[in-house]
C-alpha atoms as a PDB file:
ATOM      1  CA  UNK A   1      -3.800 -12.021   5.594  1.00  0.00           C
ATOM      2  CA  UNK A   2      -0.438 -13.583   4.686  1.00  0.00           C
ATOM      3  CA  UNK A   3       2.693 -11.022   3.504  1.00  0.00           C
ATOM      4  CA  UNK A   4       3.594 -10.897   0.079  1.00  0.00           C
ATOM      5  CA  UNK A   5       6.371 -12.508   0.301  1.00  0.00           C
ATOM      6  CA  UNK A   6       4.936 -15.663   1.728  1.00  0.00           C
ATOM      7  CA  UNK A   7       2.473 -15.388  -0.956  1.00  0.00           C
ATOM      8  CA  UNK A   8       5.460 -16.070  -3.434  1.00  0.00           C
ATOM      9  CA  UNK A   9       5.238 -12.066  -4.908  1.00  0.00           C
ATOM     10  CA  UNK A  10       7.857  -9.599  -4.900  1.00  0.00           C
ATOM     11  CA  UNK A  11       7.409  -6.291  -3.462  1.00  0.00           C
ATOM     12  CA  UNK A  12       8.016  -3.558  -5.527  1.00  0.00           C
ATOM     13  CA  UNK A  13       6.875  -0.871  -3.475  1.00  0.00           C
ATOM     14  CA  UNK A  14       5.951  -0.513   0.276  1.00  0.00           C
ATOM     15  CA  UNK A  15       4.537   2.087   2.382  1.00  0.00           C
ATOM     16  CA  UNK A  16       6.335   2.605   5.255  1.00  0.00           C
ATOM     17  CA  UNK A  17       4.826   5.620   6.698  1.00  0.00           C
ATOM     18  CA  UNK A  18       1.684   4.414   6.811  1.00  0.00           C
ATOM     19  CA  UNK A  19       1.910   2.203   9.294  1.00  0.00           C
ATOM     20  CA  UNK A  20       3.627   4.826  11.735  1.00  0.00           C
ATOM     21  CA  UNK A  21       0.676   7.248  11.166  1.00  0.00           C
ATOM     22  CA  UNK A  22      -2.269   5.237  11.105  1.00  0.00           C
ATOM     23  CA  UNK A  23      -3.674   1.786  13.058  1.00  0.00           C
ATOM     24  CA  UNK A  24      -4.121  -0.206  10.453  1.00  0.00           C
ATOM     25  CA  UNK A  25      -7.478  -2.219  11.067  1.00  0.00           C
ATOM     26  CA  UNK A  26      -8.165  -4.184   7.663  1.00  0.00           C
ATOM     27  CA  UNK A  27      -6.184  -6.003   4.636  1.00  0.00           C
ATOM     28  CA  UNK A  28      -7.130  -6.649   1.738  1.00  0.00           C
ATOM     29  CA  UNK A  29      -5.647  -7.625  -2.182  1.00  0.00           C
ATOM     30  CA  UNK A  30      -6.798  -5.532  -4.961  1.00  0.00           C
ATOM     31  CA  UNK A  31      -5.471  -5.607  -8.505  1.00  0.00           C
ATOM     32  CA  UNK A  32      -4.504  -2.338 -10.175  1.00  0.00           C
ATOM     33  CA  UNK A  33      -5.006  -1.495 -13.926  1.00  0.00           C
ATOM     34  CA  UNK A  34      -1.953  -0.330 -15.732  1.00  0.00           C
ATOM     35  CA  UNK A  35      -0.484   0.690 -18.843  1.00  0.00           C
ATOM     36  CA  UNK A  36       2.396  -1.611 -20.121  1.00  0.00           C
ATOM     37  CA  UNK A  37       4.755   1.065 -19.654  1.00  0.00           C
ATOM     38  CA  UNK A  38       3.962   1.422 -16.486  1.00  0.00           C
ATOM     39  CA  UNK A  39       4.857  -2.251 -15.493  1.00  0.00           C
ATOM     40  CA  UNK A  40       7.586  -2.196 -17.016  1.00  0.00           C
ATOM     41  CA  UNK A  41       8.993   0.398 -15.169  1.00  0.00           C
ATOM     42  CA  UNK A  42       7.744  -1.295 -12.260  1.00  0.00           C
ATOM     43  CA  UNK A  43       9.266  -4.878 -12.522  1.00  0.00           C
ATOM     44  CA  UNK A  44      12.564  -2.428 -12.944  1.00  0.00           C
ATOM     45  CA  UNK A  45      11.602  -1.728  -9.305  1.00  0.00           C
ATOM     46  CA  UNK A  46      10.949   1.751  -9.253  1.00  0.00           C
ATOM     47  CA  UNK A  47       7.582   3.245  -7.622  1.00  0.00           C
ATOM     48  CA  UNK A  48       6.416   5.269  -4.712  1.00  0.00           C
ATOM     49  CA  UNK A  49       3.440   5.379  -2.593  1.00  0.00           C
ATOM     50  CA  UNK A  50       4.838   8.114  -0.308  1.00  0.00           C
ATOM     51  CA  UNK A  51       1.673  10.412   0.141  1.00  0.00           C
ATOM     52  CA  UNK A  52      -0.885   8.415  -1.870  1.00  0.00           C
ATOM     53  CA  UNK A  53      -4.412   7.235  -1.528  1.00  0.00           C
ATOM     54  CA  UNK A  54      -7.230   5.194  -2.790  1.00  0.00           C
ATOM     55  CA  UNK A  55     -10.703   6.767  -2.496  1.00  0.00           C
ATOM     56  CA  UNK A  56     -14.118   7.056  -5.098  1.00  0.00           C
ATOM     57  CA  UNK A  57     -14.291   8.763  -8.725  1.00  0.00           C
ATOM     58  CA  UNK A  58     -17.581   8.488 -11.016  1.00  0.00           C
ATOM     59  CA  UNK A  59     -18.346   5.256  -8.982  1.00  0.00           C
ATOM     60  CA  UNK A  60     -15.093   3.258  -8.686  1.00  0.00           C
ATOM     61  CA  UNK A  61     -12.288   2.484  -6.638  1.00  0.00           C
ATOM     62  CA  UNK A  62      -9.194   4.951  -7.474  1.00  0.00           C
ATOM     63  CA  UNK A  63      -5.656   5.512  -6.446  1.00  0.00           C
ATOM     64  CA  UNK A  64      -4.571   9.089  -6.130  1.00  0.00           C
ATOM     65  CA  UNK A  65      -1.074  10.148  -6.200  1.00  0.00           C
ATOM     66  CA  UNK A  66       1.171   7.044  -6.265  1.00  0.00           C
ATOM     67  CA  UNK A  67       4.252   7.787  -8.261  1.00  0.00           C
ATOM     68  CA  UNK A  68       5.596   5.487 -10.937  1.00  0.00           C
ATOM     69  CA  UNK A  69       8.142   6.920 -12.863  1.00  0.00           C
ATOM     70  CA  UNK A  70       8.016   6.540 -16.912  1.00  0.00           C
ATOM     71  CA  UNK A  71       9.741   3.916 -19.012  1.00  0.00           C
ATOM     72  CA  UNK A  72      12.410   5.162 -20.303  1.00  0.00           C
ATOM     73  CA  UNK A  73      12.340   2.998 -23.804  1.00  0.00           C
ATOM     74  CA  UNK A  74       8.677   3.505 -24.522  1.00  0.00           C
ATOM     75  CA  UNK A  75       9.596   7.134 -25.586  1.00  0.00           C
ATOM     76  CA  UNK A  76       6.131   8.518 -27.314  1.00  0.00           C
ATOM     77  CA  UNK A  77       4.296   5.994 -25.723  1.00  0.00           C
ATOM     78  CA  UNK A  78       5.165   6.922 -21.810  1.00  0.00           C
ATOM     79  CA  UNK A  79       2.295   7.125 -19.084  1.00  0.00           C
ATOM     80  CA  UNK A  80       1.361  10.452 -16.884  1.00  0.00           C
ATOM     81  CA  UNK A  81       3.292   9.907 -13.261  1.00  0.00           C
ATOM     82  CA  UNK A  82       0.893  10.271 -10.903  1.00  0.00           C
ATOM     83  CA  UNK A  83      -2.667   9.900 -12.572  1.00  0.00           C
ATOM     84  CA  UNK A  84      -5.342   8.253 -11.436  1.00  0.00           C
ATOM     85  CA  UNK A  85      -5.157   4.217 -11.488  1.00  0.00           C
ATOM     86  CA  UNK A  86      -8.447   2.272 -11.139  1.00  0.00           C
ATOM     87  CA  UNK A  87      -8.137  -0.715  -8.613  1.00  0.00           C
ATOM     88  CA  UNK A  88      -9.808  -4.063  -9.587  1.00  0.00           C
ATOM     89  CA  UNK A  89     -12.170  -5.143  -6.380  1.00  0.00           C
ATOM     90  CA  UNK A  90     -15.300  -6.815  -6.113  1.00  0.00           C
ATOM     91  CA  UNK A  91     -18.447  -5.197  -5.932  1.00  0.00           C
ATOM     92  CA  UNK A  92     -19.442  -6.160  -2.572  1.00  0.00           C
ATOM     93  CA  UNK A  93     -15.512  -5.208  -1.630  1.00  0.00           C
ATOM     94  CA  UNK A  94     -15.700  -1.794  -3.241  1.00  0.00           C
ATOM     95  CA  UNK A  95     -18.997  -0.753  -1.274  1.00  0.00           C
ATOM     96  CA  UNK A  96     -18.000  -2.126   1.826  1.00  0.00           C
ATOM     97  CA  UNK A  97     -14.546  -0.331   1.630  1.00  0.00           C
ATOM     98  CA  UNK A  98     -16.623   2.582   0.538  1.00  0.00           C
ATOM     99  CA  UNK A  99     -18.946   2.186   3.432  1.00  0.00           C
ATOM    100  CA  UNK A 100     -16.001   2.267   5.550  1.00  0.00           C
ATOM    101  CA  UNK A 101     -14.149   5.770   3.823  1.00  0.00           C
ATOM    102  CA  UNK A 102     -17.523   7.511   4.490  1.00  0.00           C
ATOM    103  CA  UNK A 103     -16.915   6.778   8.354  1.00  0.00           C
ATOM    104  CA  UNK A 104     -15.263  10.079  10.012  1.00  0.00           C
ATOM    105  CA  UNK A 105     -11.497   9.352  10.493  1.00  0.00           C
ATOM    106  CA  UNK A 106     -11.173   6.290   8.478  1.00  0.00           C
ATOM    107  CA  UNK A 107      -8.932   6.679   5.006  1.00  0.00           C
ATOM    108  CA  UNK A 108      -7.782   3.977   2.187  1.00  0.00           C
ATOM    109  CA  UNK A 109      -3.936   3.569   2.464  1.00  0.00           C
ATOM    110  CA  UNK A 110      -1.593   1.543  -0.080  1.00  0.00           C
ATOM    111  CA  UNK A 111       0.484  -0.529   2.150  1.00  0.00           C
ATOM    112  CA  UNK A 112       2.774  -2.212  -1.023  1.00  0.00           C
ATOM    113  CA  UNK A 113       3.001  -2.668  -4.253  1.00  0.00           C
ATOM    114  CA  UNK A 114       3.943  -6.404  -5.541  1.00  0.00           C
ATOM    115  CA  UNK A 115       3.588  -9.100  -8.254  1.00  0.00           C
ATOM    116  CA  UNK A 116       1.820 -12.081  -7.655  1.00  0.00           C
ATOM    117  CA  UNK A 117       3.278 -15.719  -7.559  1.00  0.00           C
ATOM    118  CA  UNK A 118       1.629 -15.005 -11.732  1.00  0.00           C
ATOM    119  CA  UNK A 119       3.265 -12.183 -11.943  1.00  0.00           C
ATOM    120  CA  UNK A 120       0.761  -9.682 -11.958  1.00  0.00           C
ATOM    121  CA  UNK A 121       0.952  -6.329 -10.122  1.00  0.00           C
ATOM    122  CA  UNK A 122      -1.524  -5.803  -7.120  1.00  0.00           C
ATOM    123  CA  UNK A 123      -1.786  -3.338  -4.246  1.00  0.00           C
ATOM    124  CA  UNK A 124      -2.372  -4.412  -0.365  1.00  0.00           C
ATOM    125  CA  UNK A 125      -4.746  -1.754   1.010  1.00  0.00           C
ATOM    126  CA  UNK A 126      -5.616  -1.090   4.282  1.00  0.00           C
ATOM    127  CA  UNK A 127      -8.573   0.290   6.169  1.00  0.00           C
ATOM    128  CA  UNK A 128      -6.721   2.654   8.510  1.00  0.00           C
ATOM    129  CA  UNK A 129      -7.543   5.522  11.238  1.00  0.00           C
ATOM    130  CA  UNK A 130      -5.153   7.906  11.948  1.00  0.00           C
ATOM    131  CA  UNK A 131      -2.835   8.144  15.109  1.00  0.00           C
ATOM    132  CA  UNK A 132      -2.350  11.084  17.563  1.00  0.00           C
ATOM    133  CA  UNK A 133       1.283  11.949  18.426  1.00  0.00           C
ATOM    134  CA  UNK A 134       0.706  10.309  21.933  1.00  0.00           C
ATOM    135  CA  UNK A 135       0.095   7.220  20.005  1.00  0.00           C
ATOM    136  CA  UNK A 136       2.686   7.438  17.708  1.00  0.00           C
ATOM    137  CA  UNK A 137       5.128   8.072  21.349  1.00  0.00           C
ATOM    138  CA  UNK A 138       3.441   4.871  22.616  1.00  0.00           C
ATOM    139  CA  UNK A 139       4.165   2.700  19.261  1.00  0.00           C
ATOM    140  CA  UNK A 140       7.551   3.795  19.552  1.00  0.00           C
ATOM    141  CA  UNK A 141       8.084   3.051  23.449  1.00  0.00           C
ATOM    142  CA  UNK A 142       6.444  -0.534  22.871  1.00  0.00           C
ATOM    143  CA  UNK A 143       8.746  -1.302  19.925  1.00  0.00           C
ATOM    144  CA  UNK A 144      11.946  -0.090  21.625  1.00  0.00           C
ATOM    145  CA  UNK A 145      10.879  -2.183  24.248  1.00  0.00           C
ATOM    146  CA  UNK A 146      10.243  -5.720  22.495  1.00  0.00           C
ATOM    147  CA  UNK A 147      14.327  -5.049  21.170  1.00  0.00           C
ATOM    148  CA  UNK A 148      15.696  -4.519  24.381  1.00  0.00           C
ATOM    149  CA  UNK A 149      13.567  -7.453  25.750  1.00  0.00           C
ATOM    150  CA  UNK A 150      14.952  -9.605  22.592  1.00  0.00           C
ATOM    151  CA  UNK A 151      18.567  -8.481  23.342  1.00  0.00           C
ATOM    152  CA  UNK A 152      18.363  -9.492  26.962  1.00  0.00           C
ATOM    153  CA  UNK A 153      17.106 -12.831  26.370  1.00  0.00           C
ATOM    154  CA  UNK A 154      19.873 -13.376  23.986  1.00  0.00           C
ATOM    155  CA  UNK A 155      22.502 -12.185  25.991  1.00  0.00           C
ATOM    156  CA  UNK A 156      21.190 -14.518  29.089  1.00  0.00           C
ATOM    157  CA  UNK A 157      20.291 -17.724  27.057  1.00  0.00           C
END
């Protein structure tokens, strides 16, 4: 699946860590429901999905834990921080991802936050297992190794 920013969005929000503590085996798009208050403070740019998660409540596709700050200006009418947010998937999508969660070692991670090229907010999820610290050592030696390799080459030619 393409980036967001080739897609023509603009990333509010990424994920770094989760793709230094889990292989990431599966993409996919889903749309997130929101309160206007809570996009607004997002096209200001400010969110976090440090330490969050999408998993099942009463049936549906949650995500747990992702942190978007309130609006200042909406005063009375201000969201909760870190409730529960409802992501818009297909039916087939939400049982197969569920299918998938129910599998020992296998967890739903928010990779980014972005708007679309319509501007509407959507999360990248992926279908992720979690590394050991040996892999974690080994993603670090191969990456460390592809920018010396670069450097080289563009020192020589």
């Amino acid at each position: 699946m393409a980036s967001p920013k080739s897609r023509g969005g603009r990333v509010v929000a990424q994920n770094r860590r989760a793709r230094h503590d889990y292989f990431i085996d599966d993409q996919l798009e889903a749309g997130i429901m929101l309160d206007g208050s809570e996009v607004k403070s997002l096209r200001e740019g400010r969110a976090s999905l440090q330490d969050s998660y999408a998993g099942e409540m009463k049936g549906e596709l949650y995500l747990f834990n992702a942190y978007i700050p309130e609006y200042r200006q909406a005063s009375q009418f201000n969201h909760e921080t870190k409730r529960p947010r409802k992501l818009l998937v297909h039916r087939r999508e939400m049982n197969r991802l569920l299918g998938a969660v129910r599998r020992e070692g296998v967890t739903l991670v928010p990779l980014d936050i972005h708007f679309n090229d319509r501007g509407i907010a959507k999360i990248e999820l992926g279908i992720a297992t979690g590394k050991k610290k040996h892999d974690k050592r080994e993603t670090e030696k191969k990456r460390s190794w592809e920018r010396e390799k670069a450097r080289l080459l563009r020192e020589k030619g």
